[in-house]
Protein backbone atom coordinates (compact mmCIF):
# COMPACT_ATOMS: atom_id res chain seq x y z
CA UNK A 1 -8.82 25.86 7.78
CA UNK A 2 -8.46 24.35 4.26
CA UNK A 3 -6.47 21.40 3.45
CA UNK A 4 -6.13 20.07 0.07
CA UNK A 5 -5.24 16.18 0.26
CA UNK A 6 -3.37 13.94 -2.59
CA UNK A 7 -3.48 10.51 -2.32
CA UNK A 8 -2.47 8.29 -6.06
CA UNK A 9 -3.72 4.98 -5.38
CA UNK A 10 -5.37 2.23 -2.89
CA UNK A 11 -3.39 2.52 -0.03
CA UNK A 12 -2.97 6.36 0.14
CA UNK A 13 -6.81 6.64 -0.20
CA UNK A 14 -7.03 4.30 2.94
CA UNK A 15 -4.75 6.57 4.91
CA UNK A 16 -6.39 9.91 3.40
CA UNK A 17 -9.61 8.90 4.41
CA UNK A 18 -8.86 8.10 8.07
CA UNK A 19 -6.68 11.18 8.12
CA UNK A 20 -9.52 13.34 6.79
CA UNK A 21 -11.62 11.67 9.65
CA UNK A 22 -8.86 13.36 12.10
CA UNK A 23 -9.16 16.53 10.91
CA UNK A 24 -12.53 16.39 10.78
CA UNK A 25 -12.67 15.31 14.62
CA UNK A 26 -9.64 17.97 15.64
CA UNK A 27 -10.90 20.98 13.28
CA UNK A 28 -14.49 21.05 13.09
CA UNK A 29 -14.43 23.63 10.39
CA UNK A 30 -12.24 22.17 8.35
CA UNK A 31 -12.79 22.19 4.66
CA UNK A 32 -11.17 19.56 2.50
CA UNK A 33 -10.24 19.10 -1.26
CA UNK A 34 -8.48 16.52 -2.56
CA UNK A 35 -7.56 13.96 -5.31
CA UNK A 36 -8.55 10.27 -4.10
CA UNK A 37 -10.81 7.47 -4.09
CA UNK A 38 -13.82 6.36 -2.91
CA UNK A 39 -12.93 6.25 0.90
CA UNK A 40 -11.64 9.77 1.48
CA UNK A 41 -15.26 10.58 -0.59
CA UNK A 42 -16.85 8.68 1.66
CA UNK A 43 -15.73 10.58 4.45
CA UNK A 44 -16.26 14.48 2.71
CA UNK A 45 -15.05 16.87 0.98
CA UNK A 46 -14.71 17.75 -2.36
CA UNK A 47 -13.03 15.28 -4.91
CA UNK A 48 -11.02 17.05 -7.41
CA UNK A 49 -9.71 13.90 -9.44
CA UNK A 50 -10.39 10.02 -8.67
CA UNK A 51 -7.01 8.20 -8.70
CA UNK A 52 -8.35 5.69 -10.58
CA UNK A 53 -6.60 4.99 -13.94
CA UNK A 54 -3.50 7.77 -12.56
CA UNK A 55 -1.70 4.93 -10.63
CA UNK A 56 1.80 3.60 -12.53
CA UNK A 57 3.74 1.25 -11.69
CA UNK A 58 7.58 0.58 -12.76
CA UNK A 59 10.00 2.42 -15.39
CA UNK A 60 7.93 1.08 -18.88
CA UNK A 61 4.57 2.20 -17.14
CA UNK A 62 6.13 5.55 -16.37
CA UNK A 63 7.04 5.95 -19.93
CA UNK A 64 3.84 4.88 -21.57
CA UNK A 65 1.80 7.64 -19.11
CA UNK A 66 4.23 10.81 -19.58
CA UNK A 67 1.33 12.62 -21.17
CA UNK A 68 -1.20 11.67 -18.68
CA UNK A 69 1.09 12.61 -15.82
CA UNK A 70 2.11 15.71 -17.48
CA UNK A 71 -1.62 16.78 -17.69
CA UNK A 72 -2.56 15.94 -14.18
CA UNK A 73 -0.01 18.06 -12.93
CA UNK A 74 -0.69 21.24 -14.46
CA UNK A 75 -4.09 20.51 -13.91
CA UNK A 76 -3.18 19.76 -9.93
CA UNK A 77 -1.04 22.96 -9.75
CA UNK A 78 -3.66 25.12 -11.30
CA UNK A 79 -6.30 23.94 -9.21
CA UNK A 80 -3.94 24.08 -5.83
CA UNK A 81 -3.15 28.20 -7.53
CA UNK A 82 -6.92 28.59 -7.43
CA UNK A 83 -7.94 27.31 -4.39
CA UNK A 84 -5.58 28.44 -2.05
CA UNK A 85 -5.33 25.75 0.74
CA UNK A 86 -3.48 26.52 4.49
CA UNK A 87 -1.78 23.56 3.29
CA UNK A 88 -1.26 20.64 0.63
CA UNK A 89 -1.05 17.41 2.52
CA UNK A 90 0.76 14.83 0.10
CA UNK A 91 0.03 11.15 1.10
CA UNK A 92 2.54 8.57 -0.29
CA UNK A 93 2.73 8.65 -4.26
CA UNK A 94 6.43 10.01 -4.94
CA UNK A 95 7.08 9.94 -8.30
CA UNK A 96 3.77 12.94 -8.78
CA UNK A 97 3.99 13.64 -4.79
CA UNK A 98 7.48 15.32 -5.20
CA UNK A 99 6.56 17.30 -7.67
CA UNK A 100 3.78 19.08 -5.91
CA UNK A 101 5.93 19.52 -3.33
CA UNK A 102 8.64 21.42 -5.24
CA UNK A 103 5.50 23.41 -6.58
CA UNK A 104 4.11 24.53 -3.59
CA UNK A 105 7.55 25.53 -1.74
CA UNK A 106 8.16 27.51 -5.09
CA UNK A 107 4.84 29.16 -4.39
CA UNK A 108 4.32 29.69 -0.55
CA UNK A 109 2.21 27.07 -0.29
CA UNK A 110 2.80 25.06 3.18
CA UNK A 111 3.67 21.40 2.50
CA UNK A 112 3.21 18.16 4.86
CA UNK A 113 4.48 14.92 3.32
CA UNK A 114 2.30 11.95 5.17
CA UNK A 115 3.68 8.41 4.71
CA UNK A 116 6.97 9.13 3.46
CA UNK A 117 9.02 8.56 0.26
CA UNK A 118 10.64 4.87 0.61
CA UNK A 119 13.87 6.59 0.29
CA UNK A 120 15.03 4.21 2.60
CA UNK A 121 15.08 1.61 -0.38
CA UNK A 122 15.71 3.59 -3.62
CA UNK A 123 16.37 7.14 -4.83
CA UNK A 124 17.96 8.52 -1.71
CA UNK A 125 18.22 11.78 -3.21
CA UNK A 126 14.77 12.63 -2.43
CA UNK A 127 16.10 13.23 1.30
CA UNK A 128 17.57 16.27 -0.16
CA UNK A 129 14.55 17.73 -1.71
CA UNK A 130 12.65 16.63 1.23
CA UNK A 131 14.42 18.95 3.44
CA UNK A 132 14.41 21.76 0.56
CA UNK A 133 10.45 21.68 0.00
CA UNK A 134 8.66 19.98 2.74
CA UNK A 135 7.71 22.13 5.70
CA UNK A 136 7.25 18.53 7.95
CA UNK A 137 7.00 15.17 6.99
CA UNK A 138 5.13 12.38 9.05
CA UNK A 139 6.82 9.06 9.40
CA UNK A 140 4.81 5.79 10.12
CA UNK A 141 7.48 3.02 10.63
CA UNK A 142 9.79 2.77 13.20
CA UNK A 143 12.35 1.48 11.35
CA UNK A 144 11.98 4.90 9.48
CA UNK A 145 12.88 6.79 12.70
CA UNK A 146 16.93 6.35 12.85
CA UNK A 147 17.08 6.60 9.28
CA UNK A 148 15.66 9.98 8.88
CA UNK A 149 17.44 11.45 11.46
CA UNK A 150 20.41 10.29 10.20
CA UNK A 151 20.01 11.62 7.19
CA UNK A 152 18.65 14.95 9.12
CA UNK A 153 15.42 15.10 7.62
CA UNK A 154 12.58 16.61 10.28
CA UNK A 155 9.58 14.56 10.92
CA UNK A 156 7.08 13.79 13.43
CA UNK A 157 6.08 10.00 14.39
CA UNK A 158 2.63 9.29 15.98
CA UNK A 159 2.31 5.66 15.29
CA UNK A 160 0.85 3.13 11.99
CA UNK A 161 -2.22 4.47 11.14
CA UNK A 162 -3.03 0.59 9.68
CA UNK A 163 -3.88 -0.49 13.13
CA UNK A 164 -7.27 1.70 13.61
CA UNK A 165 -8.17 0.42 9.80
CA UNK A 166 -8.05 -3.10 10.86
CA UNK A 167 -9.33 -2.96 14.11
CA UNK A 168 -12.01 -0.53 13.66
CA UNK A 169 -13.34 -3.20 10.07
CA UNK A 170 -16.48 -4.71 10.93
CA UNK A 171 -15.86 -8.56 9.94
CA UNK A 172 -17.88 -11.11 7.72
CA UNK A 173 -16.63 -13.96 6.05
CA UNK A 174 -16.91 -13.78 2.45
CA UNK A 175 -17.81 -16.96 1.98
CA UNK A 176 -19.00 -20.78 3.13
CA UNK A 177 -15.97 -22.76 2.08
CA UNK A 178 -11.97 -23.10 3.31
CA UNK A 179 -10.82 -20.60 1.01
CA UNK A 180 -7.08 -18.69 -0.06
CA UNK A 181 -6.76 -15.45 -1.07
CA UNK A 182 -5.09 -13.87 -3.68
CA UNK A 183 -4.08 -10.23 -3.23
CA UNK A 184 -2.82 -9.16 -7.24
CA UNK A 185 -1.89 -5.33 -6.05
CA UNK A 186 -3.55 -2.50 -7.29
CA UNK A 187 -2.25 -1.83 -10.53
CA UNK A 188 -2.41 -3.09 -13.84
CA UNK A 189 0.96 -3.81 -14.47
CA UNK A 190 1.26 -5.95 -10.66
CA UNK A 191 -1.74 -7.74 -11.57
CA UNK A 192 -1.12 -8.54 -15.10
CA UNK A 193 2.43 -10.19 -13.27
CA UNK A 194 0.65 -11.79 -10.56
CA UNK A 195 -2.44 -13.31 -11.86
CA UNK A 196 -0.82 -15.85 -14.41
CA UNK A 197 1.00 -17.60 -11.57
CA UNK A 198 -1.77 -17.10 -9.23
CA UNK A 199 -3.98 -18.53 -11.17
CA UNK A 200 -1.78 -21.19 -12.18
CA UNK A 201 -1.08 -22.26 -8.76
CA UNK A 202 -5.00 -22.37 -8.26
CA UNK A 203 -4.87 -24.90 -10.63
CA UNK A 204 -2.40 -27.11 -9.21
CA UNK A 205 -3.65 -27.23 -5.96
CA UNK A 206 -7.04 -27.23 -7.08
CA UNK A 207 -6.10 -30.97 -8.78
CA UNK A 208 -4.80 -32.20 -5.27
CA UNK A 209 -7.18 -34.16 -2.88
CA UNK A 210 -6.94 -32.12 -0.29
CA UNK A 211 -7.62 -29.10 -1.73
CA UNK A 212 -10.71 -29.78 -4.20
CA UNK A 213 -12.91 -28.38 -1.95
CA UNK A 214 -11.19 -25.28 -1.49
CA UNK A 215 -12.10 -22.06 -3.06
CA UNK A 216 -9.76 -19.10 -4.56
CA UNK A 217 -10.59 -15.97 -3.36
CA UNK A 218 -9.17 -12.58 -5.59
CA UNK A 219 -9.38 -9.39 -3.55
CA UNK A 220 -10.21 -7.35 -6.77
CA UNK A 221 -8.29 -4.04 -5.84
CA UNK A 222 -10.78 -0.80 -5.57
CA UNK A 223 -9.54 0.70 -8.66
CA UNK A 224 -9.94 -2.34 -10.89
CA UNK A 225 -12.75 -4.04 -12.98
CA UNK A 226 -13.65 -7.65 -13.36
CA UNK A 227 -11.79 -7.59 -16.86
CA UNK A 228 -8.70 -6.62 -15.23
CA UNK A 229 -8.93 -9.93 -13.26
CA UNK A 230 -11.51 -12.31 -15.66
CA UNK A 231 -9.24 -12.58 -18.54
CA UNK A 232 -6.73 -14.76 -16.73
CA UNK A 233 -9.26 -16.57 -14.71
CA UNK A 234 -11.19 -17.87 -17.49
CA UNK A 235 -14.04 -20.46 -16.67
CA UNK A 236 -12.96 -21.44 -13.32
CA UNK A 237 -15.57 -21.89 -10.83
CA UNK A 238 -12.86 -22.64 -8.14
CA UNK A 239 -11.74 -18.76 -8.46
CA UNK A 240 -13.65 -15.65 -7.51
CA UNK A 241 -13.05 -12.39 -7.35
CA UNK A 242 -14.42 -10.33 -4.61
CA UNK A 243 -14.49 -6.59 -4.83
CA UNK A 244 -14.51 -3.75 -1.52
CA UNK A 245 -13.92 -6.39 0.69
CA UNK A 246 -10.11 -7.26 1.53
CA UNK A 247 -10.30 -7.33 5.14
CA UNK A 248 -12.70 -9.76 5.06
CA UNK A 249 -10.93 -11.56 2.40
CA UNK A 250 -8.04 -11.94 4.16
CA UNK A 251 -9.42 -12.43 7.72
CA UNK A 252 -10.74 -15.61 7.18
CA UNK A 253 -8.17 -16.87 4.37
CA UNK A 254 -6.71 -20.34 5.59
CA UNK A 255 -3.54 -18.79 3.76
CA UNK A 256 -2.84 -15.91 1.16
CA UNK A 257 -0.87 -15.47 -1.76
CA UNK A 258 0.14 -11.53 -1.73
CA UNK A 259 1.77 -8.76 -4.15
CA UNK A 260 4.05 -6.74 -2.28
CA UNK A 261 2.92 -3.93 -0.72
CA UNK A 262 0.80 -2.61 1.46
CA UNK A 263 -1.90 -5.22 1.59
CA UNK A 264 0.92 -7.73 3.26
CA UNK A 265 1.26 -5.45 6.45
CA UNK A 266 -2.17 -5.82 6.49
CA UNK A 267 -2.61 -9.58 6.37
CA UNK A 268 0.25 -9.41 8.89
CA UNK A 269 -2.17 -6.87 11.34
CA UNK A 270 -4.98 -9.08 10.51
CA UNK A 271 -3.20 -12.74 11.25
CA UNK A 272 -3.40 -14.19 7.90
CA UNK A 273 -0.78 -16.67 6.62
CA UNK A 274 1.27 -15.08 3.64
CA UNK A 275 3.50 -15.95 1.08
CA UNK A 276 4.46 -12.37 -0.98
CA UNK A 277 4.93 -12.03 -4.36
CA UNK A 278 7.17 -9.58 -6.32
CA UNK A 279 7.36 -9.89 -10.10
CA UNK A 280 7.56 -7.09 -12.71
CA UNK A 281 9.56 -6.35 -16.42
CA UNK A 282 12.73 -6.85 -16.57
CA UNK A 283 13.48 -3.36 -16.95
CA UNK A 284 12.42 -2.21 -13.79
CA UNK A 285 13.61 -5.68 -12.44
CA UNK A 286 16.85 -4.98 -13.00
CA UNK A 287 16.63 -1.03 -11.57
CA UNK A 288 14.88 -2.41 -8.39
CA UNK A 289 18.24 -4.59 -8.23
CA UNK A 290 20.58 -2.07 -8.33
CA UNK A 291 19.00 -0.06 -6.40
CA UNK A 292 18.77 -2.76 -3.27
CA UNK A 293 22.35 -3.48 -4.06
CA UNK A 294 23.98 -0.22 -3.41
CA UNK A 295 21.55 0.54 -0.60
CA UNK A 296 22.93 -2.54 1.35
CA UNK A 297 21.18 -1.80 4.76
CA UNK A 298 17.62 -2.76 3.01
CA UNK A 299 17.46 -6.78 3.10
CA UNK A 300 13.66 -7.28 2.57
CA UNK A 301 11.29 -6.21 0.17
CA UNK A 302 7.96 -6.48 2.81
CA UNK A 303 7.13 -3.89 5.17
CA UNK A 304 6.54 -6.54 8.07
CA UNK A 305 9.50 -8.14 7.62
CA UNK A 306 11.37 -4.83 7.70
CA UNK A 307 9.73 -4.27 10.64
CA UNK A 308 11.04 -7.12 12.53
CA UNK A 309 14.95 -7.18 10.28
CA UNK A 310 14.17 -11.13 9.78
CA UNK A 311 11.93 -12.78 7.47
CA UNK A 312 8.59 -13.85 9.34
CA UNK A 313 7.31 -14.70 5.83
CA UNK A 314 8.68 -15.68 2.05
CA UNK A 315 9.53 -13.32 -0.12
CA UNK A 316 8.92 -14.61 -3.85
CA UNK A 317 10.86 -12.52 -6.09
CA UNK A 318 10.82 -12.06 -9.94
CA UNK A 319 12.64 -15.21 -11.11
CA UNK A 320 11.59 -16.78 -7.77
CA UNK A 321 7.99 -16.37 -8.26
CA UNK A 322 6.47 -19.61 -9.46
CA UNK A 323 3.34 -21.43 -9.42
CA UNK A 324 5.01 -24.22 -7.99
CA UNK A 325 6.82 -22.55 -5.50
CA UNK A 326 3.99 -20.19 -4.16
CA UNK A 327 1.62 -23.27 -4.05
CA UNK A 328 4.55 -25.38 -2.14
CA UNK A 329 5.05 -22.24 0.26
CA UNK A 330 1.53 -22.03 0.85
CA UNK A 331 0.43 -25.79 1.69
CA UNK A 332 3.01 -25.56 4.07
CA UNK A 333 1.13 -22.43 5.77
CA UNK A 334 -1.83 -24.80 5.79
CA UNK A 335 -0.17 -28.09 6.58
CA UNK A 336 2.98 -27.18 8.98
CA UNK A 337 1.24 -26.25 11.85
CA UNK A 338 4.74 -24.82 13.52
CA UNK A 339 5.39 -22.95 10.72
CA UNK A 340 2.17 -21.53 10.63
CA UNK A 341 2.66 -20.71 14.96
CA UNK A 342 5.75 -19.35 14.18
CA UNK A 343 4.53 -16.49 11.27
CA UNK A 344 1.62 -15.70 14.04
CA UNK A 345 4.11 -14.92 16.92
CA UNK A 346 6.02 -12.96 14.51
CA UNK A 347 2.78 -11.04 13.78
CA UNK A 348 2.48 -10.17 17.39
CA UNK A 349 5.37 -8.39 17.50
CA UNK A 350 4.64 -6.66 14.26
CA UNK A 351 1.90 -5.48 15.62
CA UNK A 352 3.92 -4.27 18.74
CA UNK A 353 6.73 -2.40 17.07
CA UNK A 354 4.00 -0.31 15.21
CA UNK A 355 2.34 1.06 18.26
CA UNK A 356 -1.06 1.65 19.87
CA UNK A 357 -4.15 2.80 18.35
CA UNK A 358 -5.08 6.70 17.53
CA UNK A 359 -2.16 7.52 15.03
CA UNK A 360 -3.88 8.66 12.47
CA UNK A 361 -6.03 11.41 14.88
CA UNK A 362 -2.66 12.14 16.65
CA UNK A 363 -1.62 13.20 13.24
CA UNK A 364 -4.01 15.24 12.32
CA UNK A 365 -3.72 17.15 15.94
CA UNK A 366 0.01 17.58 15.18
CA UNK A 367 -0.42 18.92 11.84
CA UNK A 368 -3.40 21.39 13.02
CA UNK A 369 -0.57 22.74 15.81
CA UNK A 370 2.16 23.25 13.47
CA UNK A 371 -0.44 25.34 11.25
């Protein structure tokens, strides 16, 4: 069968690759197309369009990259026209996602949504169109579970599909000192928020004692460059960035500062220490806080603390994000040994709300069967 994949940025072409590698292993004939990254190349197929540069992140990014946007989808919906796919599996990426979706139910194209719109926390409208266009959408939370069927939207849930990507990483420690990561996020706009602070609170803790000899490690995100990180780093030897390798990165961190996303369910999977980070314009700042406000139910910001309904880590928000108080929050995941216990057993059961291994093969078997 053909399946034609879209997947708009680092975490999507995480899950499309391991997804591909499902199909692969349940359809032996399959043939793939699909917009991605490196990683779903990696495992086959043809690449139609790199993600790269496509990502956008808030309201003012949105409006700056109308024209790109518009482009890539008529040149998405021309291709999809042309080639004809059994199906268009859409993987995360809303704000373009939905819009193939609509498409391809206008066309009689069969539609799977995998990792669902966060409609949980904003633009709950979606459910609506969800139902309308989607012929199945595949869940990966738990806490997703009641609130979809709820809102009577039909899915299937096979498990996290994060587990098998940390488990299955081969490990090697990036490097010969104590070290703590920085995880910026993915796109320009999170990093150019992030970094000043980061790098800030590098400094500051860099000048203590106990934390001269320590290193700053920058998980440089797959679909950024060195510029996109050097310019706020400057001349420090104390900071490095580090590119393809942010499960190693974080694996060995003594601690880890971390954008929100999904890099912090990660750490959480992994066992690293976090403190997350959440800063953007004030624009979208203030849309993000309406939003949270009339959806009361959503408390948390983090996927792991979701998880769980309780905050097993700080949550540094907009105004909240400092220098100081990320490098506070942070020697105390170092220093407070409790503390520290306490985020791990919390990780633990992280780890067992999400499931067992397999999820992301059990997907692609239930998607093949629907077909």
């Amino acid at each position: 069968m053909k399946y034609y994949l879209i997947a708009g940025e680092a975490s999507g072409d995480l899950h499309g690759s391991n997804l591909m590698k499902g199909l692969y292993a349940e359809d032996p004939s399959a043939v793939i197309r699909f917009w991605g990254g490196g990683m779903m190349e990696a495992v086959g197929g043809t690449k139609v369009r790199d993600y790269k540069g496509t990502a956008v992140m808030g309201a003012t990014d949105v409006l700056r990259s109308l024209g790109k946007i518009s482009r890539n989808l008529r040149d998405c919906k021309a291709d999809i026209l042309a080639w004809k796919p059994d199906v268009v599996i859409l993987i995360d990426y809303p704000g373009f996602n939905m819009k193939i979706a609509r498409f391809c139910h206008e066309n009689g194209v069969r539609v799977f949504y995998y990792i669902a719109p966060k409609t949980w926390a904003s633009r709950e409208g979606r459910n609506r169109k969800l139902k309308a266009w989607v012929d199945k959408l595949f869940i990966v939370f738990p806490f997703e579970i009641p609130y979809f069927e709820s809102r009577e939207v039909p899915f299937i849930y096979k498990g996290n599909p994060l587990i098998d990507a940390v488990d299955n990483h081969k490990y090697e420690n990036p490097s010969g000192k104590k070290y703590i990561a920085i995880l910026a996020g993915s796109r320009k706009g999170e990093i150019s928020h992030t970094m000043p602070n980061a790098v800030k609170m590098a400094d500051e803790l860099h000048a203590l004692p106990e934390y001269a000899d320590y290193e700053f490690i920058v998980a440089g995100a797959p679909s950024r460059s060195i510029e996109d990180y050097g310019k706020y780093i400057g001349g420090r030897d104390y900071i490095k960035v580090i590119f393809g390798r942010t499960y190693d990165v974080l694996k060995y961190a003594e601690a880890a500062l971390i954008n929100s996303g999904t890099a912090s369910l990660e750490a959480a999977l992994i066992g690293t220490p976090q403190v997350v980070c959440w800063s953007t314009t004030l624009l979208t700042a203030l849309l993000a806080k309406y939003a949270l406000r009339v959806l009361d139910h959503i408390k948390y910001i983090s996927l792991g603390n979701l998880i769980l309904d309780k905050l097993a880590f700080r949550e540094l928000i907009q105004f909240d994000f400092t220098a100081e108080e990320a490098g506070k929050e942070i020697r105390r995941l170092i220093e407070d040994v409790p503390y520290r216990q306490r985020m791990l057993d919390d990780y633990a059961r992280i780890r067992e709300e999400l499931g067992g291994s397999g999820a992301s093969q059990a997907v692609a078997k239930a998607m093949i069967s629907l077909i």
